[in-house]
Each structure stands twice: as structure tokens, then as C-alpha cells.
C-alpha atoms as a PDB file:
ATOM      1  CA  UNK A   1       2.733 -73.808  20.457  1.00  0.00           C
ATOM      2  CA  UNK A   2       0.583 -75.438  22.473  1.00  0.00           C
ATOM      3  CA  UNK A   3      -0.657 -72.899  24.594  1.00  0.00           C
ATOM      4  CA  UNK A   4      -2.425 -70.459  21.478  1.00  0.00           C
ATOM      5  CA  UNK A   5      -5.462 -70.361  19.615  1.00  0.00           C
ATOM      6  CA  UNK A   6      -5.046 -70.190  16.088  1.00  0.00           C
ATOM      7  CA  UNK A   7      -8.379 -68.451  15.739  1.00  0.00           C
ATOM      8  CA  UNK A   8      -7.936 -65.312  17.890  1.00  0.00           C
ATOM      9  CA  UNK A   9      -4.346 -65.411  18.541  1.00  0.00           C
ATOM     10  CA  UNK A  10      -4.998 -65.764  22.048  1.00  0.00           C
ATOM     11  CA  UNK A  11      -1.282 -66.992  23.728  1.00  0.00           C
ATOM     12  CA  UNK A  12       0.397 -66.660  27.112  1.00  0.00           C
ATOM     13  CA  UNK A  13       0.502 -63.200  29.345  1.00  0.00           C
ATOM     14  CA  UNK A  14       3.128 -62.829  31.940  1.00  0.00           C
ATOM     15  CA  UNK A  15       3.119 -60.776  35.178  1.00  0.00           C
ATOM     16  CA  UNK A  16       3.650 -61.002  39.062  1.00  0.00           C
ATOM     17  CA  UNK A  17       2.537 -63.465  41.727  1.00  0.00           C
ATOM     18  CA  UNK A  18       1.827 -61.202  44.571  1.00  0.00           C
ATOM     19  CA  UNK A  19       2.729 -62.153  48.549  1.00  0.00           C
ATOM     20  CA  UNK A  20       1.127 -60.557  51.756  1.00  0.00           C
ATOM     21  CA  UNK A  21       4.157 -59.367  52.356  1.00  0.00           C
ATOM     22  CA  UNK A  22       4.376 -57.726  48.259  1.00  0.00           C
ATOM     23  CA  UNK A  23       7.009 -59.406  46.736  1.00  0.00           C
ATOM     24  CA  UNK A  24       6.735 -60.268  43.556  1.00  0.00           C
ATOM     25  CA  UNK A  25       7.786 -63.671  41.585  1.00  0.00           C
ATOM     26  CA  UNK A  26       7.392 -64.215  37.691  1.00  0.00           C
ATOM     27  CA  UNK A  27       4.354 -66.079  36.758  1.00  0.00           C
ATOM     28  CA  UNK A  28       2.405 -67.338  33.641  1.00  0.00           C
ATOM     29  CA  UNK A  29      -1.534 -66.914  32.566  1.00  0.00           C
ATOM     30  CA  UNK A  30      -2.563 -69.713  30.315  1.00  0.00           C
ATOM     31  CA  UNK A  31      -5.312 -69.804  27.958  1.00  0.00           C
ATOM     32  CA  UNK A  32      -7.284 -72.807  27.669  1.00  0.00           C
ATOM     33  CA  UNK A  33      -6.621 -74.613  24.932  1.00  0.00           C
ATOM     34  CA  UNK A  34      -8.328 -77.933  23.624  1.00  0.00           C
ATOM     35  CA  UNK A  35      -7.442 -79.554  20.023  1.00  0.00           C
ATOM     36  CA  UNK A  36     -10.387 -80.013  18.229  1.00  0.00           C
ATOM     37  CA  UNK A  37     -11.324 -81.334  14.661  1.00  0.00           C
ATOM     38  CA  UNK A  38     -12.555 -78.729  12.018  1.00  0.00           C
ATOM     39  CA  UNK A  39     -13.135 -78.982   8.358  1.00  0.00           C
ATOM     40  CA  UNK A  40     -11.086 -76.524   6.684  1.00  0.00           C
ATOM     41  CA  UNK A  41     -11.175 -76.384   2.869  1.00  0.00           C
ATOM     42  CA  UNK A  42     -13.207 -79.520   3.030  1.00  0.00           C
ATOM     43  CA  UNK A  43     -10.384 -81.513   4.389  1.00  0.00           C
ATOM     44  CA  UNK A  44     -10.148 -82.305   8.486  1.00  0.00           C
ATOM     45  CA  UNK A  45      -8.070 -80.684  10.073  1.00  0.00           C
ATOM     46  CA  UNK A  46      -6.643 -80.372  14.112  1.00  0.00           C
ATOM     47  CA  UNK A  47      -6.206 -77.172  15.119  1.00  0.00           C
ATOM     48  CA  UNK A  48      -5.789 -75.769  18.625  1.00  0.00           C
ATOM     49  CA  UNK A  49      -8.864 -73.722  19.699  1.00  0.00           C
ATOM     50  CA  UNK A  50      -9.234 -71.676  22.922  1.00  0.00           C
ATOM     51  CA  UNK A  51     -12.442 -72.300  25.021  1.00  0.00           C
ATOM     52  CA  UNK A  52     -13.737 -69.092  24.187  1.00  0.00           C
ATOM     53  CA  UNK A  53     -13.767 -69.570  20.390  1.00  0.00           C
ATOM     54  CA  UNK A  54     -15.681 -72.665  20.656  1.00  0.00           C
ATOM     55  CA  UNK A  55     -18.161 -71.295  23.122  1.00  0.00           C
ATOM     56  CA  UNK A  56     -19.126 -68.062  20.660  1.00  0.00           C
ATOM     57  CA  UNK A  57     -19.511 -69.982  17.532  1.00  0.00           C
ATOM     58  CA  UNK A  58     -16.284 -68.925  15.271  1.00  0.00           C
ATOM     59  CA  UNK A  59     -15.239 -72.527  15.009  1.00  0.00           C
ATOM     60  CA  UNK A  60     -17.115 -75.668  13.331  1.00  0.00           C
ATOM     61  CA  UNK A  61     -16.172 -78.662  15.111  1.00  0.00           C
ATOM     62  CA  UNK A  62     -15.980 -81.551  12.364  1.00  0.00           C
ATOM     63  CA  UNK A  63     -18.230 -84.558  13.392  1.00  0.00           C
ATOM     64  CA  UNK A  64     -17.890 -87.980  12.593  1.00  0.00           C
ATOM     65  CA  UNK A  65     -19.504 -89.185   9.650  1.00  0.00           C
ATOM     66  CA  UNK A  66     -23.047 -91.504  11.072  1.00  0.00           C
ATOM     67  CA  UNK A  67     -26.508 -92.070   9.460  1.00  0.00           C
ATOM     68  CA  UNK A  68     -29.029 -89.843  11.337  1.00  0.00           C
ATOM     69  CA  UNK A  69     -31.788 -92.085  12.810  1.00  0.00           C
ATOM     70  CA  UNK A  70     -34.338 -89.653  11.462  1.00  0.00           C
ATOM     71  CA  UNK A  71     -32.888 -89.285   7.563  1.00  0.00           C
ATOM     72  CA  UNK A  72     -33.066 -93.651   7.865  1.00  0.00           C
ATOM     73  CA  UNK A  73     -36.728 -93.241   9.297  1.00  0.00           C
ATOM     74  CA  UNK A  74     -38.120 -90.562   6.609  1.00  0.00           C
ATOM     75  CA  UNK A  75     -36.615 -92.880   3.811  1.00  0.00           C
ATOM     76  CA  UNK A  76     -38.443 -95.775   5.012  1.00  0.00           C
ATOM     77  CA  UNK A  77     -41.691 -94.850   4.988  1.00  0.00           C
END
């Protein structure tokens, strides 16, 4: 479970390690993977993302909830 993104439905591929001399061994290509926070439904949620998903955009990352300097500024004055 841990190796697929639950946004593309990226998951494992198998094939061959090749030698010089051409045999062939099993092997496994892994996405990459990274849990991240997103709001979904307006609740938080972890959910495991591939690299790819969270470089193009389709996913919102949930941050932490902080007063923004410049919101605390503009009120002041």
C-alpha cells in the first residue's frame, strides 16, 4: 500500500535486471511516494501522493494553521 499514489494510481512495475552477460533476474520499479497532508471535504487528511502529482499541481497540500505577518500588519494600521 505503500508504494501507490492514490491520485493517479501510479503503483509498482515489474521486469528484468539485465547482466553483460544477458541474464535476466526479477526486479521492482518503485514510484516515489511521500505522505502528505491534504484537506479533503474540509477535514485533513494523509494520503500517499507520488512526486509527480505534487509537482503538476493536482494535489493541495494542507498547511498549518499561522497568522500571516502581512494580514497582522494591514489590520494594524
Amino acid at each position: 500500500m505503500g508504494k501507490y499514489c492514490e491520485i493517479c494510481a501510479k503503483g509498482k512495475m515489474s521486469g528484468h535486471k539485465v547482466s553483460h552477460s544477458n541474464r535476466k533476474t526479477n526486479r521492482i520499479w518503485a514510484p516515489n511516494v511521500q505522505s502528505v497532508r491534504v484537506i479533503i471535504g474540509g477535514t485533513p487528511m494523509r494520503i500517499n501522493v507520488c512526486t509527480r502529482c505534487l509537482r503538476s499541481g493536482y494535489v493541495q497540500r494542507a498547511m498549518p494553521a499561522m497568522k500571516a505577518p502581512v494580514a497582522e500588519a494591514a489590520a494594524e494600521e
